[in-house]
Protein backbone atom coordinates (compact mmCIF):
# COMPACT_ATOMS: atom_id res chain seq x y z
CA UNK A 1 -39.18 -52.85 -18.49
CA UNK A 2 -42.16 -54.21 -16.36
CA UNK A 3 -42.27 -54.92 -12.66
CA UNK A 4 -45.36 -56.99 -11.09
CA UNK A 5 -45.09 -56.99 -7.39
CA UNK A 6 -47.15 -58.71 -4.69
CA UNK A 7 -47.20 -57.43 -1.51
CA UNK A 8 -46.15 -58.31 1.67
CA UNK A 9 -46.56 -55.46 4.38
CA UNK A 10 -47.14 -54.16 8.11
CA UNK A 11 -48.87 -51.43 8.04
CA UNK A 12 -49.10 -48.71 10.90
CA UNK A 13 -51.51 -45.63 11.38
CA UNK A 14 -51.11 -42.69 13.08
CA UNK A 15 -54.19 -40.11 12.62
CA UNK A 16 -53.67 -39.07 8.93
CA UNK A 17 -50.12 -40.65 8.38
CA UNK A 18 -49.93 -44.35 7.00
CA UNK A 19 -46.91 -46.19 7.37
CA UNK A 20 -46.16 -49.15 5.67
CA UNK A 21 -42.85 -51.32 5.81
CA UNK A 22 -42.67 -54.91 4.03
CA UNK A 23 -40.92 -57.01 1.10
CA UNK A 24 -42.13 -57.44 -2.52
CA UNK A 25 -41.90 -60.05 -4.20
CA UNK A 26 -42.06 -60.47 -8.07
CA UNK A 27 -41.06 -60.47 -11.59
CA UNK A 28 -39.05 -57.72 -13.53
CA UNK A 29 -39.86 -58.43 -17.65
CA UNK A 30 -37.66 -56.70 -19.98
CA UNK A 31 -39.06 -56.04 -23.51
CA UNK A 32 -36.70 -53.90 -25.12
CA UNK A 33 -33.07 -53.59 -24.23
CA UNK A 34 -30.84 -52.53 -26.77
CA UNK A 35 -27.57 -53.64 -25.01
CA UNK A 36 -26.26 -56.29 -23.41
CA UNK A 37 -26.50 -57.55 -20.58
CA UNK A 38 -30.32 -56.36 -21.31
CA UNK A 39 -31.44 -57.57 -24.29
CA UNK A 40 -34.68 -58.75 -22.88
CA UNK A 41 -35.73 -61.22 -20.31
CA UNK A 42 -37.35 -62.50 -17.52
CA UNK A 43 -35.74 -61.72 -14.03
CA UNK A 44 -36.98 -62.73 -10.18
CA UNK A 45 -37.75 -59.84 -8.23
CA UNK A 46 -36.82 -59.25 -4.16
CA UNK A 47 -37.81 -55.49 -2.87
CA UNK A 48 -37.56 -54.51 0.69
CA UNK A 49 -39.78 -51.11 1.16
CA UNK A 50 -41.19 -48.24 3.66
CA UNK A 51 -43.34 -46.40 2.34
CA UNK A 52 -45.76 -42.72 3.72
CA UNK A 53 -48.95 -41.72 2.89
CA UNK A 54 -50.36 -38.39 4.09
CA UNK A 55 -53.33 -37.16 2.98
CA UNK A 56 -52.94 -37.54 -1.28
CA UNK A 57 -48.98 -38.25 -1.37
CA UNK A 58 -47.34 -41.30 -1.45
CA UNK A 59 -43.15 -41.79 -0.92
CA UNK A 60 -41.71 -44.95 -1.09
CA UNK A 61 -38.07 -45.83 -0.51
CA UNK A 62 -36.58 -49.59 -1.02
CA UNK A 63 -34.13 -51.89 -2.64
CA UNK A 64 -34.18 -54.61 -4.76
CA UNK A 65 -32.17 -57.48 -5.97
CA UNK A 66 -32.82 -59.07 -9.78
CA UNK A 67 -31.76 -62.46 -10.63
CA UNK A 68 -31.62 -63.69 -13.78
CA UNK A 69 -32.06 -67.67 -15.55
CA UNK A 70 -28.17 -68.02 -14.74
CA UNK A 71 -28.02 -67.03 -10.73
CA UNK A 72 -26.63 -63.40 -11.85
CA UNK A 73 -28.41 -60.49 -9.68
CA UNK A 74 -28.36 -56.87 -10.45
CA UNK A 75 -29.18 -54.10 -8.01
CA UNK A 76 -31.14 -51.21 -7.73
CA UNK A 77 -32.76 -48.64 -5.20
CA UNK A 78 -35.80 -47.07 -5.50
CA UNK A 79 -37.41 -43.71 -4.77
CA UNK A 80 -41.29 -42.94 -5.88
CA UNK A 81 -42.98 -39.47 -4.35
CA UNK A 82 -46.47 -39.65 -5.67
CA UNK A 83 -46.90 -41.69 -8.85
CA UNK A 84 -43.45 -41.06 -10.32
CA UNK A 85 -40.26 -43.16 -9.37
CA UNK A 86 -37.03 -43.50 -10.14
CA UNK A 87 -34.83 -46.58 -9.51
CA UNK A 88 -31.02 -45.96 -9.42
CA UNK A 89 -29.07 -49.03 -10.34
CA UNK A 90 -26.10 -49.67 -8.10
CA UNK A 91 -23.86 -52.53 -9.44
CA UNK A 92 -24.21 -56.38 -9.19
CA UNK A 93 -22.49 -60.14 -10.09
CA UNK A 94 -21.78 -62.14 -13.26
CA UNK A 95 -22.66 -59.93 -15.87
CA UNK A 96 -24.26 -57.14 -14.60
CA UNK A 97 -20.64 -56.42 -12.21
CA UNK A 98 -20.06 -52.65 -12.54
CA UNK A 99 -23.40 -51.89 -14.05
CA UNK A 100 -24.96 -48.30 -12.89
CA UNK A 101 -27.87 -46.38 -14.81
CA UNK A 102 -31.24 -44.72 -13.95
CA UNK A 103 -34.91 -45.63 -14.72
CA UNK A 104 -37.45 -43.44 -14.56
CA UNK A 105 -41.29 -45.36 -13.53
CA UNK A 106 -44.56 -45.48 -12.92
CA UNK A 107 -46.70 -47.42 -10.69
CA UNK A 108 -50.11 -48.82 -10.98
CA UNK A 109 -51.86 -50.56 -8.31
CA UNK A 110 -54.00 -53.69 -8.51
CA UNK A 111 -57.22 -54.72 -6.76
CA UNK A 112 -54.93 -57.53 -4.80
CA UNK A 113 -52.53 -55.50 -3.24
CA UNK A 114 -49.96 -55.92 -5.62
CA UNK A 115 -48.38 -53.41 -8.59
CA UNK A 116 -47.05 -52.96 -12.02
CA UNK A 117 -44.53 -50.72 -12.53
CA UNK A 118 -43.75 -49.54 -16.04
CA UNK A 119 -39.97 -47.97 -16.64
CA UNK A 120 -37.72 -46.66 -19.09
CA UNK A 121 -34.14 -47.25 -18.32
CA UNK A 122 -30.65 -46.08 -19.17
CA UNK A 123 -27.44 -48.13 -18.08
CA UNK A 124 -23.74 -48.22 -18.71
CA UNK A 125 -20.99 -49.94 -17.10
């Protein structure tokens, strides 16, 4: 799976702490699934963040919802401390009701201010 996210933040300092609380917007791409409801696709992307920097180490905690071409959203929440995340996926509607799994990622920032996350995921309902 692929996440690009743009995004959207307020962003507070305090001496050597950065705080930064916002929504990302995007796409979620995925290439691979071996399983429905994941076969592969292409899936709008809402994430509401806050995220600390001090000094080297980045945490970020948020949640996102993922619609697909037919209206149906999955859910997940995210946790990333330093360059490693891990999104846990809580449930969701239509097809992807009762759906729970883990994805382990990695984030790579862009010139712009946005992000690609690359993850590998496991689900199961």
């Amino acid at each position: 799976m692929m996440a690009h996210f743009d995004r959207q933040q307020t962003v507070l300092a305090q001496g050597e702490v950065t705080v930064a609380a916002g929504a990302s917007p995007g796409i979620v791409v995925v290439f691979d699934g071996t399983a429905e409801p994941f076969r592969s696709g292409v899936f709008d992307s809402q994430t509401v963040f806050l995220s600390r920097r001090a000094g080297d180490m980045v945490s970020v905690e948020g949640y996102s919802v993922r619609t697909d071409a037919d209206g149906d959203e999955w859910y997940s929440r995210l946790e990333r401390r330093g360059e490693d995340g891990r999104y846990e996926i809580t449930g969701g509607t239509g097809k992807y009701l009762g759906l729970t799994g883990t994805c382990s990622y990695g984030t790579t920032a862009l010139s712009d201010g946005g992000g690609v996350n690359l993850a590998s995921c496991e689900w199961r309902r």
